[in-house]
N, C-alpha and C. Protein backbone atom coordinates (compact mmCIF):
# COMPACT_ATOMS: atom_id res chain seq x y z
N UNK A 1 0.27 15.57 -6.89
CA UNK A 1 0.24 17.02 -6.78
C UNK A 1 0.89 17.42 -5.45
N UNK A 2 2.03 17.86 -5.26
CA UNK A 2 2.55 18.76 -4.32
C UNK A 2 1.43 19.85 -3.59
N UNK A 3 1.35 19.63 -2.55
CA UNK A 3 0.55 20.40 -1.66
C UNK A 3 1.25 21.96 -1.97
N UNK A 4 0.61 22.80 -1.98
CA UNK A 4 0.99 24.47 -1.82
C UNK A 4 0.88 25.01 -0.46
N UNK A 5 1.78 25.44 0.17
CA UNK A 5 1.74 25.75 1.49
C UNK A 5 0.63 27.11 1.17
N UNK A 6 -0.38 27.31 1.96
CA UNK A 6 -0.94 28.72 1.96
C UNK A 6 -0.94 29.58 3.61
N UNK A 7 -1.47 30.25 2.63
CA UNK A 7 -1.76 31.73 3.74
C UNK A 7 -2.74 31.83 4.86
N UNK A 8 -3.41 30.30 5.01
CA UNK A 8 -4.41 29.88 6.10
C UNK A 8 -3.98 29.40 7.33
N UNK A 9 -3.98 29.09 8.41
CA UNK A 9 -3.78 27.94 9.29
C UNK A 9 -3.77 26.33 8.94
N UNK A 10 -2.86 25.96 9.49
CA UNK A 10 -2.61 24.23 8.59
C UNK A 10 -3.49 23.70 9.30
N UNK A 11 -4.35 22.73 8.67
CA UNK A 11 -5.75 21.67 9.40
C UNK A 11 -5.53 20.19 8.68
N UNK A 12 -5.38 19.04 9.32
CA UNK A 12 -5.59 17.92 9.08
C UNK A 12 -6.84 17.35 7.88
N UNK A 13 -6.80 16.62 6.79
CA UNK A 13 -7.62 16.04 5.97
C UNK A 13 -7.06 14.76 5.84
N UNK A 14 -8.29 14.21 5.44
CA UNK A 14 -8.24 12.82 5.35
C UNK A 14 -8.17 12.97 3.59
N UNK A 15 -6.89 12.48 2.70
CA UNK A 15 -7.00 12.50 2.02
C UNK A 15 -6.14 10.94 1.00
N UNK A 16 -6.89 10.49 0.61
CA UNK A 16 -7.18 9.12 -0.33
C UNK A 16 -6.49 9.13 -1.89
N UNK A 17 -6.40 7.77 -2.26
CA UNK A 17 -6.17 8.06 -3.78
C UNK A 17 -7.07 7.03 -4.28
N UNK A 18 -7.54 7.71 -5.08
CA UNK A 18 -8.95 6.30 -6.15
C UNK A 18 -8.41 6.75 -7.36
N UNK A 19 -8.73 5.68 -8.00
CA UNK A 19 -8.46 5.38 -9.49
C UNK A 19 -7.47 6.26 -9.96
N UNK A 20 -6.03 6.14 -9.67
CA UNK A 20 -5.08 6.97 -9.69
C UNK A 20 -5.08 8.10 -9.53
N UNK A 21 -6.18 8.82 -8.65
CA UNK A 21 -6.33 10.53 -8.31
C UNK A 21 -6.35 10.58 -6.96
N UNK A 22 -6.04 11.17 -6.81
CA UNK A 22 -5.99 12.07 -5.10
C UNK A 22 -7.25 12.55 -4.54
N UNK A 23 -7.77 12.46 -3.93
CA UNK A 23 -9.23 12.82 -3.41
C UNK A 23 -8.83 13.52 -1.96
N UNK A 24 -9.73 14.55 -1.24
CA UNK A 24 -9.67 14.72 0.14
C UNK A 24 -11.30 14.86 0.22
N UNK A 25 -11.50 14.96 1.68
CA UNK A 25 -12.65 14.59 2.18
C UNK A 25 -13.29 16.29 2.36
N UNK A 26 -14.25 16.30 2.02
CA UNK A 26 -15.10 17.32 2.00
C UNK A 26 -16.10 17.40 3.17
N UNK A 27 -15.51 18.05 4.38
CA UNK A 27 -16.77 17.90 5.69
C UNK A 27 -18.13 18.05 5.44
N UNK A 28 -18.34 19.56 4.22
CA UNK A 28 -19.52 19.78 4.27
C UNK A 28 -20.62 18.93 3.00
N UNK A 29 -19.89 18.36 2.13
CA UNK A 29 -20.47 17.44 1.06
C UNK A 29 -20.52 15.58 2.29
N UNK A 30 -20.14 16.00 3.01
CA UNK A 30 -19.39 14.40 3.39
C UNK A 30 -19.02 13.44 2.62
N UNK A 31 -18.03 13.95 1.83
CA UNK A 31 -17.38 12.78 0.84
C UNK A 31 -16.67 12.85 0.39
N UNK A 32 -15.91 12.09 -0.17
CA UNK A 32 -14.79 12.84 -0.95
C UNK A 32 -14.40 13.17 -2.44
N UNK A 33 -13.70 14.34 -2.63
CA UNK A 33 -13.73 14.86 -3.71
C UNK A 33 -12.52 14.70 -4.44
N UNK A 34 -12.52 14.80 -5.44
CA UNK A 34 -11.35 15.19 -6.47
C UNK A 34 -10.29 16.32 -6.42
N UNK A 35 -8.86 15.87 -5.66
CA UNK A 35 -8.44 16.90 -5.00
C UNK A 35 -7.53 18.02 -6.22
N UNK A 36 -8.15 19.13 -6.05
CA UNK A 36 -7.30 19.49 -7.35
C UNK A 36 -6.78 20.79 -6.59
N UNK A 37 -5.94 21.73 -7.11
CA UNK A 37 -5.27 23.29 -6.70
C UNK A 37 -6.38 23.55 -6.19
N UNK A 38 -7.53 24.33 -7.10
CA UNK A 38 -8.64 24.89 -6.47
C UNK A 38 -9.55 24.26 -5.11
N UNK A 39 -9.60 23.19 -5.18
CA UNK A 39 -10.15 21.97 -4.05
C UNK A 39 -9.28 22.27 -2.64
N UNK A 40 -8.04 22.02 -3.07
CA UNK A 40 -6.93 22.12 -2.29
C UNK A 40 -7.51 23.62 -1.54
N UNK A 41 -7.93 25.09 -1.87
CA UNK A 41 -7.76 25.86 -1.37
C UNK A 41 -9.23 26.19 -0.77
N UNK A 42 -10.00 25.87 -1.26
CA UNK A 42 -11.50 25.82 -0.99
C UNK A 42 -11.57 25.23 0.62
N UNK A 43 -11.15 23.64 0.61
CA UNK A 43 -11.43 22.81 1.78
C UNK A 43 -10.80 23.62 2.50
N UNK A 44 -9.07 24.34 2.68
CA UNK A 44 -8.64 25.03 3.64
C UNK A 44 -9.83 26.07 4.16
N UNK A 45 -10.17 27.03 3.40
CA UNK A 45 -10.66 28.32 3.57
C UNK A 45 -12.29 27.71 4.14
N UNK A 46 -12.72 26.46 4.06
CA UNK A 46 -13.95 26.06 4.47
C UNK A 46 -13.51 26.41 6.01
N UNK A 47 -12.38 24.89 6.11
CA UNK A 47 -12.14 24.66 7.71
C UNK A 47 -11.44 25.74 8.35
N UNK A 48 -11.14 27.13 7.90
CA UNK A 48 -10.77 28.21 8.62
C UNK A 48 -12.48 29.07 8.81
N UNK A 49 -13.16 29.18 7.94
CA UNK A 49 -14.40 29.57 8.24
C UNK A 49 -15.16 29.17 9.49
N UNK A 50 -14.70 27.74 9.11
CA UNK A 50 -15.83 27.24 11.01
C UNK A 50 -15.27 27.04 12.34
N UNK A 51 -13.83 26.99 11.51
CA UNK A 51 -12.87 26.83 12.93
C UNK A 51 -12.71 27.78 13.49
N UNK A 52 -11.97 28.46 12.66
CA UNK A 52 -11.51 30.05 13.36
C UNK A 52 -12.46 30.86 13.65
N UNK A 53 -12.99 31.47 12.29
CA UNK A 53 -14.13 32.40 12.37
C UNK A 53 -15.56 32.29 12.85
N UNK A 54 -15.65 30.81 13.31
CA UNK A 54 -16.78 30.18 13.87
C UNK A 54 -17.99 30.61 12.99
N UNK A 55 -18.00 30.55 11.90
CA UNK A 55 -18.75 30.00 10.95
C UNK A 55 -19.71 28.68 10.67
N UNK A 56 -21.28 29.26 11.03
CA UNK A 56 -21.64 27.65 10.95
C UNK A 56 -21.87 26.84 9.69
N UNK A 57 -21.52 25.69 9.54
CA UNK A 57 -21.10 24.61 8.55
C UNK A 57 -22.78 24.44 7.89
N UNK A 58 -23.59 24.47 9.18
CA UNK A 58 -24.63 24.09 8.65
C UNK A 58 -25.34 25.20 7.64
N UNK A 59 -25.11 26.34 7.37
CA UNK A 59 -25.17 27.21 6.80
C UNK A 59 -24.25 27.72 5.24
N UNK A 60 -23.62 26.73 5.37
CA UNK A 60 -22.59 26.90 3.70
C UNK A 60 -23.01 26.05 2.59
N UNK A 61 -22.71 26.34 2.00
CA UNK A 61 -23.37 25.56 0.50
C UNK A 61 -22.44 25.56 -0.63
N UNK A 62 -21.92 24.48 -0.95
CA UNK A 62 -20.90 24.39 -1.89
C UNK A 62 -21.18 24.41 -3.80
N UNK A 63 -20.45 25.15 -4.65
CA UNK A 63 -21.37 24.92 -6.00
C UNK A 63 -22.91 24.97 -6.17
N UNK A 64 -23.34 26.17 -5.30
CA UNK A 64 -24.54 26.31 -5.72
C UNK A 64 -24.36 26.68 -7.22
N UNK A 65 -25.72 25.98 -8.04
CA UNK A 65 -25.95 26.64 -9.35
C UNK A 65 -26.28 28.07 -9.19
N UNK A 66 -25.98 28.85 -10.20
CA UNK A 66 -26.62 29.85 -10.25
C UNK A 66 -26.62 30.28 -11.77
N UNK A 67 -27.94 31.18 -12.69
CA UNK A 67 -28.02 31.37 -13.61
C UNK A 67 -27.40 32.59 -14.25
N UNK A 68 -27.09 33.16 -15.17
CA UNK A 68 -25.93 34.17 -15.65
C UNK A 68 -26.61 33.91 -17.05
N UNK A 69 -25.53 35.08 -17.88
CA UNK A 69 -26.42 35.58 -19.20
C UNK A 69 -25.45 34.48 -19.96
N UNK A 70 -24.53 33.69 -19.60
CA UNK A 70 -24.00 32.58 -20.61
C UNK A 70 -23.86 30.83 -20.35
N UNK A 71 -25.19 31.42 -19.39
CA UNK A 71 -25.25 30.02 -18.65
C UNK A 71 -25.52 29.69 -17.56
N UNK A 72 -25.35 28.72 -16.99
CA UNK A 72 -25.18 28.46 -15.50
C UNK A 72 -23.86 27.98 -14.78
N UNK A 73 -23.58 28.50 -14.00
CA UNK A 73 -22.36 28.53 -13.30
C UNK A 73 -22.38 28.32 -11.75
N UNK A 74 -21.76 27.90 -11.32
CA UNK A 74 -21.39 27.69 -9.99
C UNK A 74 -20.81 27.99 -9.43
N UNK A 75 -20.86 28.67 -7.76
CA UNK A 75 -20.32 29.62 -7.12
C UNK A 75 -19.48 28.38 -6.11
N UNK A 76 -18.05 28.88 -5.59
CA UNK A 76 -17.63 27.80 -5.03
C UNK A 76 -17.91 27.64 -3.69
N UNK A 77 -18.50 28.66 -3.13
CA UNK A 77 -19.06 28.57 -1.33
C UNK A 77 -20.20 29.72 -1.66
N UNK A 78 -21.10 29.34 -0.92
CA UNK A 78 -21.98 30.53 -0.16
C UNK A 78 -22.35 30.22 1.18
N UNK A 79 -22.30 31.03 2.26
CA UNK A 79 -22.66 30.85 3.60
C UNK A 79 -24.02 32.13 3.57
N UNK A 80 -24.89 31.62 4.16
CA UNK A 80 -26.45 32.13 4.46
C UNK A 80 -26.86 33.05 5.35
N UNK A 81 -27.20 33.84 5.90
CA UNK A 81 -27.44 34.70 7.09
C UNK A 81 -28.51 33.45 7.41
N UNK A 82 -28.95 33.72 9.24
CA UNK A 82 -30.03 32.99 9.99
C UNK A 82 -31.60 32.84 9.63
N UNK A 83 -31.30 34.09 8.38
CA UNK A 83 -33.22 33.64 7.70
C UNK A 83 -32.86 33.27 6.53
N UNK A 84 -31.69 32.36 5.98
CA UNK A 84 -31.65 31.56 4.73
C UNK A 84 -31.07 32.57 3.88
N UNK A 85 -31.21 33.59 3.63
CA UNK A 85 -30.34 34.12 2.71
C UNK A 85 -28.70 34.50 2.66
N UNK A 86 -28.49 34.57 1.21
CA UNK A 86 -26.99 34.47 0.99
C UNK A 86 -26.25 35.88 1.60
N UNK A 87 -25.23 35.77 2.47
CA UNK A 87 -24.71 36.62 2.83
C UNK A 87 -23.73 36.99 2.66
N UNK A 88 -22.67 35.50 1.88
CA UNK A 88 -21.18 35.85 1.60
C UNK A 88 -21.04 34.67 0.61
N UNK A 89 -20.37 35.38 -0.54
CA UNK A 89 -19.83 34.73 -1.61
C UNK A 89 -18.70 34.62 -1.67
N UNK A 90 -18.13 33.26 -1.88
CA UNK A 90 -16.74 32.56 -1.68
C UNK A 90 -15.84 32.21 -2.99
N UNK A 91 -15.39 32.68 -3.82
CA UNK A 91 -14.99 32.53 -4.90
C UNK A 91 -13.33 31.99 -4.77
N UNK A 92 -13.04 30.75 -4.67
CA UNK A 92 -11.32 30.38 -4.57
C UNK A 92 -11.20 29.50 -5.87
N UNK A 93 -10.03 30.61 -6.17
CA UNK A 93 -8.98 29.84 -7.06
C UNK A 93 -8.10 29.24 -6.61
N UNK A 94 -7.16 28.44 -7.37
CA UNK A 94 -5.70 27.66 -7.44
C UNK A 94 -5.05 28.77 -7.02
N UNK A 95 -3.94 28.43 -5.83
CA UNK A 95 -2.34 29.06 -5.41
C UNK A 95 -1.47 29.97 -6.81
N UNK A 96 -1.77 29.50 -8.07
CA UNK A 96 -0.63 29.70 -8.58
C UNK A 96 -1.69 31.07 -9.71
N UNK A 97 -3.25 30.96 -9.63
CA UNK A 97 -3.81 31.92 -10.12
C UNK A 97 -3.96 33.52 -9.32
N UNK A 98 -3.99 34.37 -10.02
CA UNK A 98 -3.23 35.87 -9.43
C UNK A 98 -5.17 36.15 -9.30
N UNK A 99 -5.20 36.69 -8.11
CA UNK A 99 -7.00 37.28 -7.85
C UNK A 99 -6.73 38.53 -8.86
N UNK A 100 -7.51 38.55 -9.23
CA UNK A 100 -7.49 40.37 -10.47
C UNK A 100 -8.76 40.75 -10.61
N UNK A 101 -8.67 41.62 -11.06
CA UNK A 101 -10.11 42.47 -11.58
C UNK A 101 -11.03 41.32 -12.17
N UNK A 102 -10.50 40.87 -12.95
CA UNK A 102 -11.33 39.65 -14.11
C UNK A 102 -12.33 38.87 -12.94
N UNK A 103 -11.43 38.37 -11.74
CA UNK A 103 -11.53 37.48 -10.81
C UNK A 103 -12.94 38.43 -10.29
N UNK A 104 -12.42 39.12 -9.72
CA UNK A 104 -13.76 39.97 -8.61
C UNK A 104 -15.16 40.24 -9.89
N UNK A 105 -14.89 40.83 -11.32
CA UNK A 105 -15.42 40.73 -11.87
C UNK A 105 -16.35 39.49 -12.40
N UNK A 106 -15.96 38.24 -12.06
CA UNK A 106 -16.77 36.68 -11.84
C UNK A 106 -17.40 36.65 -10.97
N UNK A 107 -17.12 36.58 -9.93
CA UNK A 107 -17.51 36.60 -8.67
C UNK A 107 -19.06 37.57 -8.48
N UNK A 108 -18.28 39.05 -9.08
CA UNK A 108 -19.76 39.87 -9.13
C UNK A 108 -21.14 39.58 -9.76
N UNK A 109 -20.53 39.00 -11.04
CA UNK A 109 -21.74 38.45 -12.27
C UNK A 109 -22.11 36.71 -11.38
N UNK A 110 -21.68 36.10 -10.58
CA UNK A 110 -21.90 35.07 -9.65
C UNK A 110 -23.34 35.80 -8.91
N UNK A 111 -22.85 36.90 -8.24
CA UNK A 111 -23.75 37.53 -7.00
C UNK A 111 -24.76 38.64 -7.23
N UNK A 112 -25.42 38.20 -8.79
CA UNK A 112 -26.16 39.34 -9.29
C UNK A 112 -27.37 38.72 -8.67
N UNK A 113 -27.36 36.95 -8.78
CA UNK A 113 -28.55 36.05 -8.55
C UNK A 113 -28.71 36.42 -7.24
N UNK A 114 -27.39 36.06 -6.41
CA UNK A 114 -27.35 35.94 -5.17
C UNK A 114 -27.89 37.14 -4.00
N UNK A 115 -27.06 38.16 -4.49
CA UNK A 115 -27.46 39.43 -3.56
C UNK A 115 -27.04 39.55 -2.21
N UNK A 116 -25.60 38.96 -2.14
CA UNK A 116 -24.72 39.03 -0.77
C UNK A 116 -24.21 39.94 -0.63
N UNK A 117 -24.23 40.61 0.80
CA UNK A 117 -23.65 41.87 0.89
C UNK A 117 -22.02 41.38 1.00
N UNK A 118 -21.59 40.34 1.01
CA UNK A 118 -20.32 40.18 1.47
C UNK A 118 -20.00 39.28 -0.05
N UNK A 119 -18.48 39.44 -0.34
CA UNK A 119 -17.92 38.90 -1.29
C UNK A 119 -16.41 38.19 -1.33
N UNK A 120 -16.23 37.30 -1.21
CA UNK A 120 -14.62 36.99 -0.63
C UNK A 120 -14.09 36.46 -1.62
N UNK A 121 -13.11 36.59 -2.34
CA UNK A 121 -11.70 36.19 -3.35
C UNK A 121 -11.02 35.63 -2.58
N UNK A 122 -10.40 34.73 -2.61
CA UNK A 122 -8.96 34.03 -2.30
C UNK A 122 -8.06 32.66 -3.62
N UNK A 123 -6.93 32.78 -2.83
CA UNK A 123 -6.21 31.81 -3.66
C UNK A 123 -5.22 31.11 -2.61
N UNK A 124 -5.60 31.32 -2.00
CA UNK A 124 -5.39 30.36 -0.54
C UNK A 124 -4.12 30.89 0.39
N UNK A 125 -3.42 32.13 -0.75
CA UNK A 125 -2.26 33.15 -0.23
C UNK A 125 -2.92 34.28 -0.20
N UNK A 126 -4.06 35.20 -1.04
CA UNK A 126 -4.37 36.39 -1.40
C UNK A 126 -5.21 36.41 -1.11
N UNK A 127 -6.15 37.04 -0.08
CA UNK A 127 -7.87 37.32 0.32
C UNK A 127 -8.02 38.36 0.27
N UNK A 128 -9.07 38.45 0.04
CA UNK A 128 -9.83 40.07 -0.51
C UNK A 128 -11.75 40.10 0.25
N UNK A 129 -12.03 41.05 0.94
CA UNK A 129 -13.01 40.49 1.21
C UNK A 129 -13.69 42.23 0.88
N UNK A 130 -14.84 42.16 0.11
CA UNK A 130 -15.69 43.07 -0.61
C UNK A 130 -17.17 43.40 0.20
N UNK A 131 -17.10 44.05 1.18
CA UNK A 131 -18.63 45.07 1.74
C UNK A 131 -19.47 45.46 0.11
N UNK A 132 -20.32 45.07 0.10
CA UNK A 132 -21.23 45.19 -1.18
C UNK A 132 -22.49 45.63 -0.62
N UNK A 133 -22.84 45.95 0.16
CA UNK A 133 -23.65 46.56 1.23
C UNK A 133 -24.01 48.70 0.70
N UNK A 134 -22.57 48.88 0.75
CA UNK A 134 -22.12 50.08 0.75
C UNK A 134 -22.64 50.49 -0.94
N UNK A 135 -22.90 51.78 -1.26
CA UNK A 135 -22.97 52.72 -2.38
C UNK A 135 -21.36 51.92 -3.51
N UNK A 136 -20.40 52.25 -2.46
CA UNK A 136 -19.63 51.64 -3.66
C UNK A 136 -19.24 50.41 -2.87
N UNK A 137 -18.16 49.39 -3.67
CA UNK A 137 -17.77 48.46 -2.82
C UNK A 137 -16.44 49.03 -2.03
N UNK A 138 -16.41 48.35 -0.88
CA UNK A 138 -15.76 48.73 -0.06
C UNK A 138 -14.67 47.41 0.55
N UNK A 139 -13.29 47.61 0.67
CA UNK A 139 -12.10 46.60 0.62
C UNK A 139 -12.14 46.21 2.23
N UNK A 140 -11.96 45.02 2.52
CA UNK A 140 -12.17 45.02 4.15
C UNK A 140 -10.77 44.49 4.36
N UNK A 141 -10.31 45.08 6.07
CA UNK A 141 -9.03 44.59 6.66
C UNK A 141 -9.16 42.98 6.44
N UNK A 142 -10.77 42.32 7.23
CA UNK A 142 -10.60 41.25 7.34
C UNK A 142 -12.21 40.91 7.35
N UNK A 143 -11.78 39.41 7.71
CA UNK A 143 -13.35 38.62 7.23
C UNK A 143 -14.62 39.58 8.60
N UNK A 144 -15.66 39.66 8.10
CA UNK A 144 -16.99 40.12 9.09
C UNK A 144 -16.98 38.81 9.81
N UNK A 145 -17.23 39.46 11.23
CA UNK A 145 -17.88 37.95 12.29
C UNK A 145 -19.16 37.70 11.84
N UNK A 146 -19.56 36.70 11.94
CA UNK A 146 -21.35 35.57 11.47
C UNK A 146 -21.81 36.13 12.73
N UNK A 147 -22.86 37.36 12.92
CA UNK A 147 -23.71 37.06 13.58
C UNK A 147 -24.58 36.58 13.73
N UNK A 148 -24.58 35.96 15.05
CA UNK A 148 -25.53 34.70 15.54
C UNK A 148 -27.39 34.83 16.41
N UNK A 149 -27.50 36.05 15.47
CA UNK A 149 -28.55 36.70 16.36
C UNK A 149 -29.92 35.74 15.74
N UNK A 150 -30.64 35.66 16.40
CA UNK A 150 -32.31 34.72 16.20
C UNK A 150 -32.68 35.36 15.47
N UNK A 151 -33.37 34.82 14.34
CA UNK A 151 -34.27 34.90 13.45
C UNK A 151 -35.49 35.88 13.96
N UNK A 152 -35.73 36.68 13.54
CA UNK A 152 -36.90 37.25 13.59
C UNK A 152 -38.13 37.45 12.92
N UNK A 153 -39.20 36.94 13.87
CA UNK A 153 -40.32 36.07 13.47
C UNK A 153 -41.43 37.11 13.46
């Protein structure tokens, strides 16, 4: 698989081939995964989350299950606010899939369980980040900073 240049900052992976597949290393699973388009854009948008945006790692959660009216499905990131709850939903597709209504529309039926005020689309060129906080949803310039404020007890 030809790497897809994206719309992130370029970051180093350790990436392997087993049993004739391509694997890269997943910091926050510690292991490695099955490297596919979507994989490919996920791991970027992880290591721009903690790098750049200083996002803590220890706080993300990859493929959480979550239940829906046709099943159970899995969300491809969630990062937590400081008292455990979900604060931002991470939904990445493959480079070559177009984010659309359909897309944000997944994502939403994802975060009915969840209840994040924050919602992020990407395809590792196209980000979209959704205030769900607000009466209606609201389109953001750019990602919210993680505040790092103490738990209150």
């Amino acid at each position: 698989m030809p790497y897809t240049e994206l719309n992130l900052p370029k970051f180093e992976f350790s990436i392997r081939a087993f049993r004739q597949k391509k694997q890269i290393f997943d910091c926050l699973r510690k292991r490695f995964v099955l490297l596919t388009p979507e994989e490919w854009v996920r791991q970027h948008f992880i290591r721009f989350l903690i790098e750049v945006k200083t996002y803590p790692a220890s706080l993300m959660s990859i493929e959480k299950g979550v239940k829906i009216v046709s099943g159970t499905k899995r969300t491809d990131l969630v990062i937590y606010d400081l008292h455990g709850k979900p604060w931002m939903i991470v939904e990445c597709k493959a480079p070559h899939i177009h984010i659309s209504k359909d897309t944000l529309m997944q994502a939403a039926r994802y975060n009915i369980t969840h209840q994040a005020p924050y919602l992020v689309l990407t395809n590792g060129i196209e980000h979209y980040c959704c205030d769900l906080s607000q009466p209606q949803i609201q389109f953001l310039d750019s990602l919210p900073d993680f505040k790092k404020n103490k738990p209150v007890i």
